[in-house]
PDB file of N, CA and C in Angstrom:
ATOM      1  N   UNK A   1     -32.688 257.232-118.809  1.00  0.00           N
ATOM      2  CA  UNK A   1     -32.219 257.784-120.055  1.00  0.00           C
ATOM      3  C   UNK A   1     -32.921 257.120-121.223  1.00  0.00           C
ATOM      4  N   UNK A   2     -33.250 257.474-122.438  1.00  0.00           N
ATOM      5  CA  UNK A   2     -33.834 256.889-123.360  1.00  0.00           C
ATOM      6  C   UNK A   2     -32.583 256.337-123.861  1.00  0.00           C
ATOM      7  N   UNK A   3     -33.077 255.538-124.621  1.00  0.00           N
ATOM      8  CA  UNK A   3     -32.337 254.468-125.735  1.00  0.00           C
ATOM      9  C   UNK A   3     -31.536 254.833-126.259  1.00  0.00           C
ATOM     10  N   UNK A   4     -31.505 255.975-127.281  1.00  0.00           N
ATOM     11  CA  UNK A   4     -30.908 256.822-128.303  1.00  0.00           C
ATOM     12  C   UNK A   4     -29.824 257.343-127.841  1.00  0.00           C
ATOM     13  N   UNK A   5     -29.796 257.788-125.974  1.00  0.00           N
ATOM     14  CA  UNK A   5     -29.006 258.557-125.458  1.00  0.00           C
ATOM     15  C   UNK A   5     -28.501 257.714-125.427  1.00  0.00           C
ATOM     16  N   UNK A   6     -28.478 256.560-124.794  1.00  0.00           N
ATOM     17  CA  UNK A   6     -27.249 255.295-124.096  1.00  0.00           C
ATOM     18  C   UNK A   6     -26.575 254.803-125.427  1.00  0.00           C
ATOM     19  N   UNK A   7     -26.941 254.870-126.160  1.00  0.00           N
ATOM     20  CA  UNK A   7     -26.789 253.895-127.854  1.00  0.00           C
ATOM     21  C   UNK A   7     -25.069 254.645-127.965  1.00  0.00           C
ATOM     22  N   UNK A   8     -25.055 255.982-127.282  1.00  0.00           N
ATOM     23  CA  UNK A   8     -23.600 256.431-127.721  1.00  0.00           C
ATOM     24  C   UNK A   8     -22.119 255.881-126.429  1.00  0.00           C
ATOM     25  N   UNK A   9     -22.731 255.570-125.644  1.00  0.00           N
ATOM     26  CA  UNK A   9     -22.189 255.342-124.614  1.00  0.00           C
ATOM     27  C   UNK A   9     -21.196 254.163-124.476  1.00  0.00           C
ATOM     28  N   UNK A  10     -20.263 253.566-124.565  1.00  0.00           N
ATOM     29  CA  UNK A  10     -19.299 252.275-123.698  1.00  0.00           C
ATOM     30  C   UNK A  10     -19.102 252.100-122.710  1.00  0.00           C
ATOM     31  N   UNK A  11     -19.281 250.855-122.380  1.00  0.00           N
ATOM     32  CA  UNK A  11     -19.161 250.658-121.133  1.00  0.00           C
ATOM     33  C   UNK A  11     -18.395 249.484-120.427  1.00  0.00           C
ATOM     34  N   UNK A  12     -17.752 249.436-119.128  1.00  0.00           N
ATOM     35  CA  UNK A  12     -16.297 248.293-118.781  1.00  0.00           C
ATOM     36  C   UNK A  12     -17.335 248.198-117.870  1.00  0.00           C
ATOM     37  N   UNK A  13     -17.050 246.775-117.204  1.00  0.00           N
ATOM     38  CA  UNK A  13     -17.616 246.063-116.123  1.00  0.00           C
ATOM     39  C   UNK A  13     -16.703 245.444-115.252  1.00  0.00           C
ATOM     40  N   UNK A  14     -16.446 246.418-113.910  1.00  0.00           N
ATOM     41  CA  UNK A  14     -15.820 245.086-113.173  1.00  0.00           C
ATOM     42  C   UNK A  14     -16.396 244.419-112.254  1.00  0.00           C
ATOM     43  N   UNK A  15     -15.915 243.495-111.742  1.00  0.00           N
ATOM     44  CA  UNK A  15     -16.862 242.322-111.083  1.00  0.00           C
ATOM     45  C   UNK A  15     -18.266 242.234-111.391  1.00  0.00           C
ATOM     46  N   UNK A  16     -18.211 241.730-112.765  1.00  0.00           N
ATOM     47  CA  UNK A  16     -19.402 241.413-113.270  1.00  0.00           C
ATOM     48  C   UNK A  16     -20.262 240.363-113.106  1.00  0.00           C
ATOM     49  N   UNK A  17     -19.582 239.140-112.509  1.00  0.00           N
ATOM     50  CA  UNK A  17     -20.457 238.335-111.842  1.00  0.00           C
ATOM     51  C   UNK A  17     -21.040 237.892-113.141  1.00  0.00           C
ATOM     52  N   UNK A  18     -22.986 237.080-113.361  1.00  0.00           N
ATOM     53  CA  UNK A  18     -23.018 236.578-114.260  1.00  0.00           C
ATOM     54  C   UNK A  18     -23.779 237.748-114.960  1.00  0.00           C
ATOM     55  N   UNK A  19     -23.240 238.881-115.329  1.00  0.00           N
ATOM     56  CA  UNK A  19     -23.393 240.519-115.876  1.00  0.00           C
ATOM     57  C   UNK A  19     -25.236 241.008-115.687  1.00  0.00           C
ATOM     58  N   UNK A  20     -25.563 241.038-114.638  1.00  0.00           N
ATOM     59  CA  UNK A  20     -26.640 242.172-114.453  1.00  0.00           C
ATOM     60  C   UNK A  20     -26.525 243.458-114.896  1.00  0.00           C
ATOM     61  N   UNK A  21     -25.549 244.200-114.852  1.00  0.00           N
ATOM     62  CA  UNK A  21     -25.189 245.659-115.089  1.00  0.00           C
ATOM     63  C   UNK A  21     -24.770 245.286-116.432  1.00  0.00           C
ATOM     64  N   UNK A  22     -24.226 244.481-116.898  1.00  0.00           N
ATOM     65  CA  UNK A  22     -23.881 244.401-118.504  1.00  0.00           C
ATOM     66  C   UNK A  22     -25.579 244.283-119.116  1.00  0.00           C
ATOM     67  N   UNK A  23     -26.303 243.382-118.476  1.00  0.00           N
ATOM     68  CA  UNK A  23     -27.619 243.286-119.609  1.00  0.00           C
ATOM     69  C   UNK A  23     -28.588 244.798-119.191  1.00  0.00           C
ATOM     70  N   UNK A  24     -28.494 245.714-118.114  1.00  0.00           N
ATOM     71  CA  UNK A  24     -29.007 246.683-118.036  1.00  0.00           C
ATOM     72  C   UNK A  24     -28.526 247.686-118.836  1.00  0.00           C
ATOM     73  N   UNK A  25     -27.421 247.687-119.263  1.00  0.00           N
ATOM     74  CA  UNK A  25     -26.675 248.615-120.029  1.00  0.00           C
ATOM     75  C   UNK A  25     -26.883 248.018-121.171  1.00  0.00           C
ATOM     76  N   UNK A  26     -26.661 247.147-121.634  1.00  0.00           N
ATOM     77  CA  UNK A  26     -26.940 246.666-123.217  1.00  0.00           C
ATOM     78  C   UNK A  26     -28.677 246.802-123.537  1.00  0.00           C
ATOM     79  N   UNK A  27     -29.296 246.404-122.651  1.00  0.00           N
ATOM     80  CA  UNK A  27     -31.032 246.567-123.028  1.00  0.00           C
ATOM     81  C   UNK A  27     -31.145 248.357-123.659  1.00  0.00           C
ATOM     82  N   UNK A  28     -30.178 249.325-122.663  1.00  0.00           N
ATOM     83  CA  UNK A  28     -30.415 250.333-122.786  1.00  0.00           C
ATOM     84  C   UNK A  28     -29.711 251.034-124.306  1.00  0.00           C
ATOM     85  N   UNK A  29     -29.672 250.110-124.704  1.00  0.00           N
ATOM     86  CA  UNK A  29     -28.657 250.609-125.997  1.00  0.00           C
ATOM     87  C   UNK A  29     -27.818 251.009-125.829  1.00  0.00           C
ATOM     88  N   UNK A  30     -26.517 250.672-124.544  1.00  0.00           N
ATOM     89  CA  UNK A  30     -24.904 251.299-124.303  1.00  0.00           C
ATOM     90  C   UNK A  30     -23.902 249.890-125.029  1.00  0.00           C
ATOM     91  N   UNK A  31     -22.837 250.115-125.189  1.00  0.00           N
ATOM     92  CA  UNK A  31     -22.015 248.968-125.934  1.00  0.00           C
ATOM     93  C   UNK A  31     -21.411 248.584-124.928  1.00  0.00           C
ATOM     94  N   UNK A  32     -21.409 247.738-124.166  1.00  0.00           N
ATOM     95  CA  UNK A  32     -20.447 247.239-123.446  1.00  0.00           C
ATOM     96  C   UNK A  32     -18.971 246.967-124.268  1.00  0.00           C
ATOM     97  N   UNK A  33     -18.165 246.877-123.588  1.00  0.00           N
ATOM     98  CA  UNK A  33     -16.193 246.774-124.470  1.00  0.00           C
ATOM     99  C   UNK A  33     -15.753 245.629-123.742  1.00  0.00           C
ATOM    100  N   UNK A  34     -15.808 245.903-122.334  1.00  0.00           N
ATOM    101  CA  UNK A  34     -15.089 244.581-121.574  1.00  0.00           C
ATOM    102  C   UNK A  34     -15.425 244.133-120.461  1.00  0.00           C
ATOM    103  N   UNK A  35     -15.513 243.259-119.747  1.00  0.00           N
ATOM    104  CA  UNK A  35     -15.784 243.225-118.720  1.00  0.00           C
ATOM    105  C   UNK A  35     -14.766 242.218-117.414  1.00  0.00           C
ATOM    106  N   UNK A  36     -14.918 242.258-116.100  1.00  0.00           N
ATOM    107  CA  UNK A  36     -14.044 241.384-115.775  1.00  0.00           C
ATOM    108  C   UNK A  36     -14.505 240.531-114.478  1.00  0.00           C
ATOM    109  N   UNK A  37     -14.164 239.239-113.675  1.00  0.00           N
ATOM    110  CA  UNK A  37     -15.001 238.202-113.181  1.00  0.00           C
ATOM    111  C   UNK A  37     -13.710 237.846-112.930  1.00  0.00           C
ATOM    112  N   UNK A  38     -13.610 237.026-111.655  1.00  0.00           N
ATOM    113  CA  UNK A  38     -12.557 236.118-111.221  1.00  0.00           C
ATOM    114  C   UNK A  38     -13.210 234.196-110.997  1.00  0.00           C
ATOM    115  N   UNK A  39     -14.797 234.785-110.765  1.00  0.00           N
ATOM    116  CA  UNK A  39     -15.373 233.079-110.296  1.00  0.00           C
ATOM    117  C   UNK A  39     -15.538 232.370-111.338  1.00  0.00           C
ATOM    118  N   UNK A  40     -14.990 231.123-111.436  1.00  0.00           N
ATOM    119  CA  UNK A  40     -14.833 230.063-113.008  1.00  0.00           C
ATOM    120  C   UNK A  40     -16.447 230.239-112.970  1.00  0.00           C
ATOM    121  N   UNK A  41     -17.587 229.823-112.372  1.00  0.00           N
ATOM    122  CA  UNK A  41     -19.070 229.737-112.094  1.00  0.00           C
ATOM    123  C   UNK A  41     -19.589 231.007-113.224  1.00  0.00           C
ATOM    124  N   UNK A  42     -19.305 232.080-112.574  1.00  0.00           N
ATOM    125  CA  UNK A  42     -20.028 233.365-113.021  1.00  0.00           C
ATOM    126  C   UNK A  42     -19.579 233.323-114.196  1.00  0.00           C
ATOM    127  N   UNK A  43     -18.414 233.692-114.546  1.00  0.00           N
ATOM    128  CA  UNK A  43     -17.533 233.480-115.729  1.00  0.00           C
ATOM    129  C   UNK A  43     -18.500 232.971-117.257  1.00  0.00           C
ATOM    130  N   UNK A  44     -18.597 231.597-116.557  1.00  0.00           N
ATOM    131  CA  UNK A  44     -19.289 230.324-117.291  1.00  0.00           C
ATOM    132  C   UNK A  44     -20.341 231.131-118.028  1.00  0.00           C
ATOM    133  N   UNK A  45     -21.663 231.448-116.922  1.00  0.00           N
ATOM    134  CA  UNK A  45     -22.876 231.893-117.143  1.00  0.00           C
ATOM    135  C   UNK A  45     -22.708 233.232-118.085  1.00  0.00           C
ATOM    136  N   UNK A  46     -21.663 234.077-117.600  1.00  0.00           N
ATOM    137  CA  UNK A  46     -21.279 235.681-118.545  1.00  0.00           C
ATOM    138  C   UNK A  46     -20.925 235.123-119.709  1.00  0.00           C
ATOM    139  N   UNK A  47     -20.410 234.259-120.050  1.00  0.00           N
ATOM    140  CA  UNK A  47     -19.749 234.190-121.427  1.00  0.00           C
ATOM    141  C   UNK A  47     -20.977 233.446-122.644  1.00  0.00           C
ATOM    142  N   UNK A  48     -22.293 232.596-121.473  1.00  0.00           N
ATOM    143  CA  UNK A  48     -23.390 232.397-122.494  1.00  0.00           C
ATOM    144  C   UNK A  48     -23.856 233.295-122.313  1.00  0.00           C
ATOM    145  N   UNK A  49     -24.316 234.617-121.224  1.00  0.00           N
ATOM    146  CA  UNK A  49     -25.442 235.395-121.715  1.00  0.00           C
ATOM    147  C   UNK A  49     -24.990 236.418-122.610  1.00  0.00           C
ATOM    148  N   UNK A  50     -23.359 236.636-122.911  1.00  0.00           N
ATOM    149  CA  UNK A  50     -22.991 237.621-123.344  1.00  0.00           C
ATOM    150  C   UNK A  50     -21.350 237.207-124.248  1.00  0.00           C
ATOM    151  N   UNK A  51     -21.776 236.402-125.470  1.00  0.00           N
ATOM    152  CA  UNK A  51     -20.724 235.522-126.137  1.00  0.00           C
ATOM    153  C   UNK A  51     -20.084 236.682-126.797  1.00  0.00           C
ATOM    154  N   UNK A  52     -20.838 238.026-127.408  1.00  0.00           N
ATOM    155  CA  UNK A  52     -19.614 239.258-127.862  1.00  0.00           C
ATOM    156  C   UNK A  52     -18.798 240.331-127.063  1.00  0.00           C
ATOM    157  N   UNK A  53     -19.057 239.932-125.715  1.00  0.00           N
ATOM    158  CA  UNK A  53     -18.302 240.745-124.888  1.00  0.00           C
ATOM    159  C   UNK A  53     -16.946 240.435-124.701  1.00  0.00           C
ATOM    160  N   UNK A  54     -15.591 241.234-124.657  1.00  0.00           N
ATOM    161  CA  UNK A  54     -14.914 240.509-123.957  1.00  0.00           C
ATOM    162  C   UNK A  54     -14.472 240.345-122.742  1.00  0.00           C
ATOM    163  N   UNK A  55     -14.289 239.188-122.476  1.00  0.00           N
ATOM    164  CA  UNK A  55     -14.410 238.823-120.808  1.00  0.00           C
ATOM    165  C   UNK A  55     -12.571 238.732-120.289  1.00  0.00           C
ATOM    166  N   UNK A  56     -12.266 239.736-119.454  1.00  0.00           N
ATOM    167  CA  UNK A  56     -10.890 239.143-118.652  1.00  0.00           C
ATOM    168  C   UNK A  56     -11.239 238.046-117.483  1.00  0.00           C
ATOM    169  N   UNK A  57     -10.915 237.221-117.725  1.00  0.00           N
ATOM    170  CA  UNK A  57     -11.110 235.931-115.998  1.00  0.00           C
ATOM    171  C   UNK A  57      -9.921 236.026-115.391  1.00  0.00           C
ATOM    172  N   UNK A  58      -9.616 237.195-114.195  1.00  0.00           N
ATOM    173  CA  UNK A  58      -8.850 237.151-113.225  1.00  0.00           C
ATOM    174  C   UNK A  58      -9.156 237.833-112.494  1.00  0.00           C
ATOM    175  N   UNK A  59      -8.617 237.945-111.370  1.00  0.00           N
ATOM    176  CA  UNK A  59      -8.894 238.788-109.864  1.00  0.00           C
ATOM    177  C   UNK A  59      -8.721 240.079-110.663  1.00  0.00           C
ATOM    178  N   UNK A  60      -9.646 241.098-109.883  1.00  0.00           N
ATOM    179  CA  UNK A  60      -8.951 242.548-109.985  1.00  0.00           C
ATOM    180  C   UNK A  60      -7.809 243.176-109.428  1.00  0.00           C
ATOM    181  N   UNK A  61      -7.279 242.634-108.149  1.00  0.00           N
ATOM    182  CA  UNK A  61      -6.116 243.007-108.237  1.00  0.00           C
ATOM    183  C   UNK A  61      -4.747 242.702-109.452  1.00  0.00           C
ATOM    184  N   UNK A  62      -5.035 241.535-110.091  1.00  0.00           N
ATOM    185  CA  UNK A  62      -3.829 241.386-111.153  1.00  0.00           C
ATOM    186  C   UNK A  62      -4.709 242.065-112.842  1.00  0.00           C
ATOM    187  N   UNK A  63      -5.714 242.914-112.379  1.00  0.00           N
ATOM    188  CA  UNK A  63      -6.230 243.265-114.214  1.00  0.00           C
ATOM    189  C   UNK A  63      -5.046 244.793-113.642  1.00  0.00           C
ATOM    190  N   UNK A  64      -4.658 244.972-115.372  1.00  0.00           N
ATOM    191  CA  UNK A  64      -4.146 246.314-115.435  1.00  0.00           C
ATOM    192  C   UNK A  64      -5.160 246.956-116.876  1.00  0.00           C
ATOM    193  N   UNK A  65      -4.887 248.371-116.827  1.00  0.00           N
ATOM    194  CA  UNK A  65      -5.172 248.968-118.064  1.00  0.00           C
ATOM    195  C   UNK A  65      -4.437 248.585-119.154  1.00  0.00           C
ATOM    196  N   UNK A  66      -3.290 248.310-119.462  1.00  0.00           N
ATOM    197  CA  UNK A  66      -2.121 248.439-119.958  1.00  0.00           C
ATOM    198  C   UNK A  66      -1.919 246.753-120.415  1.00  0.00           C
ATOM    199  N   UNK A  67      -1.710 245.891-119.162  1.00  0.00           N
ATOM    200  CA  UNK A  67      -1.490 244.716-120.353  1.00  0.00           C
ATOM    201  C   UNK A  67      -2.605 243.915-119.573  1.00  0.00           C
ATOM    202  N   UNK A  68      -4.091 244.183-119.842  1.00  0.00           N
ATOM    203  CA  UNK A  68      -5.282 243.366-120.326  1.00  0.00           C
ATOM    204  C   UNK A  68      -5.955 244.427-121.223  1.00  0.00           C
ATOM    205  N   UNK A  69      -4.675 245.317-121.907  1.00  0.00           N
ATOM    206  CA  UNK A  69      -5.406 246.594-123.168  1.00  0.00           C
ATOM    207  C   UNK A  69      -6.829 246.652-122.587  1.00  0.00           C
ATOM    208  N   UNK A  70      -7.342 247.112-121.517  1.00  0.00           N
ATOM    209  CA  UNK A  70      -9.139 247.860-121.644  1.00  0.00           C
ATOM    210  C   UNK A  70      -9.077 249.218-121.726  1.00  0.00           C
ATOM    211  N   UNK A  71      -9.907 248.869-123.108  1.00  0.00           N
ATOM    212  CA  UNK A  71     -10.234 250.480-124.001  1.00  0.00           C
ATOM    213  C   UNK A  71     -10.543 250.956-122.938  1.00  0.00           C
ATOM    214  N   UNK A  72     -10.643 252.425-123.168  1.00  0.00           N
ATOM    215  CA  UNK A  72     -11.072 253.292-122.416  1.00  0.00           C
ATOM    216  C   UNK A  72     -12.987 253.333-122.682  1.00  0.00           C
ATOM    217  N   UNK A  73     -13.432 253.890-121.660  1.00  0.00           N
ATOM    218  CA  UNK A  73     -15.252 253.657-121.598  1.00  0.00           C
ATOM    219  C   UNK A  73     -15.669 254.914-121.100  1.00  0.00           C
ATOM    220  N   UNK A  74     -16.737 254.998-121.243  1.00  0.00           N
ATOM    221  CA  UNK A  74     -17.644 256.601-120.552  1.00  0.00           C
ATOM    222  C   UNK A  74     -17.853 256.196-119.280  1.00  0.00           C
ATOM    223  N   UNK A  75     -18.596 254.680-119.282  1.00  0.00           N
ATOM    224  CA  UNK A  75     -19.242 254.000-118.031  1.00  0.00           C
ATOM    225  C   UNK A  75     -18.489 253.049-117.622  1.00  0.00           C
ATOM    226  N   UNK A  76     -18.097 253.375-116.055  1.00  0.00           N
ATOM    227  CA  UNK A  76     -17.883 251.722-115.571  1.00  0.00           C
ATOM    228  C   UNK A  76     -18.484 251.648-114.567  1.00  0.00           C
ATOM    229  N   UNK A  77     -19.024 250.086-114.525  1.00  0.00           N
ATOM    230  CA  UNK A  77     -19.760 249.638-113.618  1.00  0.00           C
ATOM    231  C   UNK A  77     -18.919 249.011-112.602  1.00  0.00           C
ATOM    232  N   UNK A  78     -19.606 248.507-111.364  1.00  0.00           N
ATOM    233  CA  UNK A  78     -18.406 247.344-110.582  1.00  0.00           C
ATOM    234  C   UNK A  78     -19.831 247.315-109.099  1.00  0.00           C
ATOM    235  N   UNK A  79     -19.990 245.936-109.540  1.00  0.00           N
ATOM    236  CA  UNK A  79     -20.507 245.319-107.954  1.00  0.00           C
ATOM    237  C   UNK A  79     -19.569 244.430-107.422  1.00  0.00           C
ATOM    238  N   UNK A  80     -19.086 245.187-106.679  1.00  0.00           N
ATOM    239  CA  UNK A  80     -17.984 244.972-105.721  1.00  0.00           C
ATOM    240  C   UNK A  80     -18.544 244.223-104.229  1.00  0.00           C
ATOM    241  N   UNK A  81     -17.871 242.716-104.010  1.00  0.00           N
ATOM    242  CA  UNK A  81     -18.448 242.157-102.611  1.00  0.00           C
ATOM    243  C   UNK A  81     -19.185 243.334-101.829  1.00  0.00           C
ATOM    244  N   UNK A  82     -20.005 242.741-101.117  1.00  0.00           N
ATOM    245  CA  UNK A  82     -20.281 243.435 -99.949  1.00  0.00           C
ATOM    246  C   UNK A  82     -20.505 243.121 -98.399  1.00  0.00           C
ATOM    247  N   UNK A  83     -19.946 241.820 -98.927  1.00  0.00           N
ATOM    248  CA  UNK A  83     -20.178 240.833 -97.617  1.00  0.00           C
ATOM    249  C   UNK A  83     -19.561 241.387 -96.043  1.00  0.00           C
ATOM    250  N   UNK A  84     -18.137 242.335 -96.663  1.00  0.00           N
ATOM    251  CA  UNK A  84     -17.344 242.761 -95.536  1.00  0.00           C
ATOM    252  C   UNK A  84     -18.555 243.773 -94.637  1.00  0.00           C
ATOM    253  N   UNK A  85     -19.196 244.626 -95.025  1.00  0.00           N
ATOM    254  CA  UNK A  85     -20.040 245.977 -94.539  1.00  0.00           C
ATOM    255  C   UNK A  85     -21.255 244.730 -94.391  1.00  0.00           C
ATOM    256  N   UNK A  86     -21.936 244.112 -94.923  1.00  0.00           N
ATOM    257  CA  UNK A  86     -23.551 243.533 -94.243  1.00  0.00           C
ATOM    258  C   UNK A  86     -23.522 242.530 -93.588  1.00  0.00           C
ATOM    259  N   UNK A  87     -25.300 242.345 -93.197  1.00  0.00           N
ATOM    260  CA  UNK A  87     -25.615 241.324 -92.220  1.00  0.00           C
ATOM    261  C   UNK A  87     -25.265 239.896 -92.783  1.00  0.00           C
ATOM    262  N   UNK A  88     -25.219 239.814 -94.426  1.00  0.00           N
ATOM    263  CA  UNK A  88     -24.737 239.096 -95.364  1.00  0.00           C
ATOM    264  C   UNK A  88     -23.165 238.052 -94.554  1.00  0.00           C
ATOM    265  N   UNK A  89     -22.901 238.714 -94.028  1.00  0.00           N
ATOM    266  CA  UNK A  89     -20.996 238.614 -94.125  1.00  0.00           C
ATOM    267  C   UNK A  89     -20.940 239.215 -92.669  1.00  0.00           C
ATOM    268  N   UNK A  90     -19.970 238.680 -92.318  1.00  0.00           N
ATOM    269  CA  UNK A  90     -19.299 239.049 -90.946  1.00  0.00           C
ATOM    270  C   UNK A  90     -18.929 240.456 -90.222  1.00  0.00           C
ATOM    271  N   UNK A  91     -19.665 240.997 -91.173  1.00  0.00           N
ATOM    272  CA  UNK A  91     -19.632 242.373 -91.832  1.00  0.00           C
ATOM    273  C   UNK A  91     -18.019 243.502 -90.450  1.00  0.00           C
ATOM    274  N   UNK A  92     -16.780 242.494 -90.881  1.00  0.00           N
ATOM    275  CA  UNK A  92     -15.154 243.066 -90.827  1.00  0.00           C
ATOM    276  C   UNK A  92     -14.984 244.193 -91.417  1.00  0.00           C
ATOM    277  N   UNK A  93     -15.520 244.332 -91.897  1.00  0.00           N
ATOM    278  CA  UNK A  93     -15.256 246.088 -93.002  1.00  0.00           C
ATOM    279  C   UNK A  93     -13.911 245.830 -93.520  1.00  0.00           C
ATOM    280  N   UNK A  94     -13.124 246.932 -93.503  1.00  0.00           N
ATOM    281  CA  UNK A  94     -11.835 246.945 -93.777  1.00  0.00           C
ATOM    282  C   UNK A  94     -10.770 245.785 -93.919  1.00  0.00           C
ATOM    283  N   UNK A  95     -11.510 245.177 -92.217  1.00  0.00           N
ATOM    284  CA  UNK A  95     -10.349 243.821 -91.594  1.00  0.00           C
ATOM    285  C   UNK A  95     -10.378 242.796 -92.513  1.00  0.00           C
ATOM    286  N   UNK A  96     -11.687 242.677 -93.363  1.00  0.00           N
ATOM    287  CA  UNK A  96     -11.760 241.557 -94.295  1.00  0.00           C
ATOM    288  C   UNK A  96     -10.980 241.984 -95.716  1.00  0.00           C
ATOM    289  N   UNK A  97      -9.943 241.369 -96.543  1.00  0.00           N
ATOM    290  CA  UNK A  97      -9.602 241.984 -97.691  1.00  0.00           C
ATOM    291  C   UNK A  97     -10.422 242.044 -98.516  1.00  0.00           C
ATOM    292  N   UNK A  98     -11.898 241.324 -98.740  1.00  0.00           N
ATOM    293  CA  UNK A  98     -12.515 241.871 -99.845  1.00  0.00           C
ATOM    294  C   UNK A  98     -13.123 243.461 -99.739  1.00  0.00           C
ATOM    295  N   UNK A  99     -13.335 244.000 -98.317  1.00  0.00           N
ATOM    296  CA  UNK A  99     -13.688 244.784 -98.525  1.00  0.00           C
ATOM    297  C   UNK A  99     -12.531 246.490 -98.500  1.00  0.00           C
ATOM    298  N   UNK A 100     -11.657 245.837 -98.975  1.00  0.00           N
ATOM    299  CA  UNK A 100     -10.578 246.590 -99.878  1.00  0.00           C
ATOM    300  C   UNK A 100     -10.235 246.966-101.354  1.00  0.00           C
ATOM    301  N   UNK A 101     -11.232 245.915-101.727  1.00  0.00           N
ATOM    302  CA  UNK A 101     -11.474 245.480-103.586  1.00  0.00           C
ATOM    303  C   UNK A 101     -11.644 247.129-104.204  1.00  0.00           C
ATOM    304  N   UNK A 102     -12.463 248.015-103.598  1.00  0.00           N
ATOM    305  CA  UNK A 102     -12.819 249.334-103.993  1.00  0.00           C
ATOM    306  C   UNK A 102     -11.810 249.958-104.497  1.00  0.00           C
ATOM    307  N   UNK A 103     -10.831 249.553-103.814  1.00  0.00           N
ATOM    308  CA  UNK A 103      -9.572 250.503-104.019  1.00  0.00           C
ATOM    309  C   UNK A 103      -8.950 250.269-105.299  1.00  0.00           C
ATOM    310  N   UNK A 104      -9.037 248.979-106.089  1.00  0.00           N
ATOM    311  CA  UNK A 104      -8.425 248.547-107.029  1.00  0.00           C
ATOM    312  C   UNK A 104      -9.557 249.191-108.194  1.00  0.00           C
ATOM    313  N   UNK A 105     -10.714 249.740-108.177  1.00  0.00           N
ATOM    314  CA  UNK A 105     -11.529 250.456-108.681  1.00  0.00           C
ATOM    315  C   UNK A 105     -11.067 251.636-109.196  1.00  0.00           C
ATOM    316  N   UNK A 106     -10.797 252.466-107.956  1.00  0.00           N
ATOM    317  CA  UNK A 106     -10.278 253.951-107.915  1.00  0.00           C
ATOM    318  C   UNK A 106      -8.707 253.655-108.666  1.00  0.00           C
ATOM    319  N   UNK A 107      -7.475 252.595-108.410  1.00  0.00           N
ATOM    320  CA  UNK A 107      -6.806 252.325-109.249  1.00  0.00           C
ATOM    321  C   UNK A 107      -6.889 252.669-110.953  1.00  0.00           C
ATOM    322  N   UNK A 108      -8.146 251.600-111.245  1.00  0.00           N
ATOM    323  CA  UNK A 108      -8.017 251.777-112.586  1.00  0.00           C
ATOM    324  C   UNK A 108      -8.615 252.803-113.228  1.00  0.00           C
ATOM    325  N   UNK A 109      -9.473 253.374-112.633  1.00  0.00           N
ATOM    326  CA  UNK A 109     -10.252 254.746-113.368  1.00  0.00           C
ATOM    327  C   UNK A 109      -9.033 255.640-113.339  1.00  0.00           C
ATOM    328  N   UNK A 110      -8.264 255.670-112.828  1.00  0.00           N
ATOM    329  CA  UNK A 110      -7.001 257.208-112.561  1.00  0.00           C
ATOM    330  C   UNK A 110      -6.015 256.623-113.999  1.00  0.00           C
ATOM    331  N   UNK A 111      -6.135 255.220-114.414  1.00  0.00           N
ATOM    332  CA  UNK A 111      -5.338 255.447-115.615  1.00  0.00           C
ATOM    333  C   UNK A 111      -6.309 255.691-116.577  1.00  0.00           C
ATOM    334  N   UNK A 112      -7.635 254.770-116.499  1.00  0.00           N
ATOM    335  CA  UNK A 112      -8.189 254.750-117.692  1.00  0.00           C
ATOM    336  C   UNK A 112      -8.633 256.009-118.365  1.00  0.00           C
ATOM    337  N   UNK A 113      -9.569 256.921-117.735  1.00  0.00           N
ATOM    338  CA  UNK A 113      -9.886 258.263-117.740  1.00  0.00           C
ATOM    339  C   UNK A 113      -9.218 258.571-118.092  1.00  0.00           C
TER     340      UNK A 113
END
């Protein structure tokens, strides 16, 4: 997309980690609004590469729409573990709870939308 197009766009981040998808979206001229991270580590690094964002620091299962107020967005991103499905990880699928995290995804888009 060119520049001009993304420039209108907002965008939420979950499991942003130390925000790859936040600086691909901001290079592109989209506004990021919020984003969210549970690891104190990543956290750390997101909050220097990206000091006007705001950052929720908790698991996604305890973020709500409602009381961590996230505006509503055009775009949301979410790199979600993947350790459960690859050669990465023990790859449990399902059996592992992270690779249940998705679901708390599909959660919040059904209010936010």
């Amino acid at each position: 997309m060119k520049r001009e197009t993304m420039r209108q766009h907002t965008v939420g981040h979950l499991f942003t980690a130390m925000g790859g998808f936040t600086r691909a979206f901001h290079v592109s001229g989209a506004t990021p609004l919020w984003a969210n991270e549970k690891d104190r580590f990543a956290v750390e690094t997101f909050r220097l590469n990206f000091p006007g964002v705001r950052l929720i620091h908790k698991p996604i299962e305890d973020l709500t729409v409602e009381g961590d107020r996230l505006e509503p967005v055009e775009v949301l991103t979410a790199g979600f573990p993947c350790q459960p499905f690859s050669v990465a990880g023990e790859r449990l699928g399902f059996d592992d709870n992270r690779g249940l995290l998705f679901l708390h995804i599909i959660r919040l888009i059904k209010v936010i939308i």
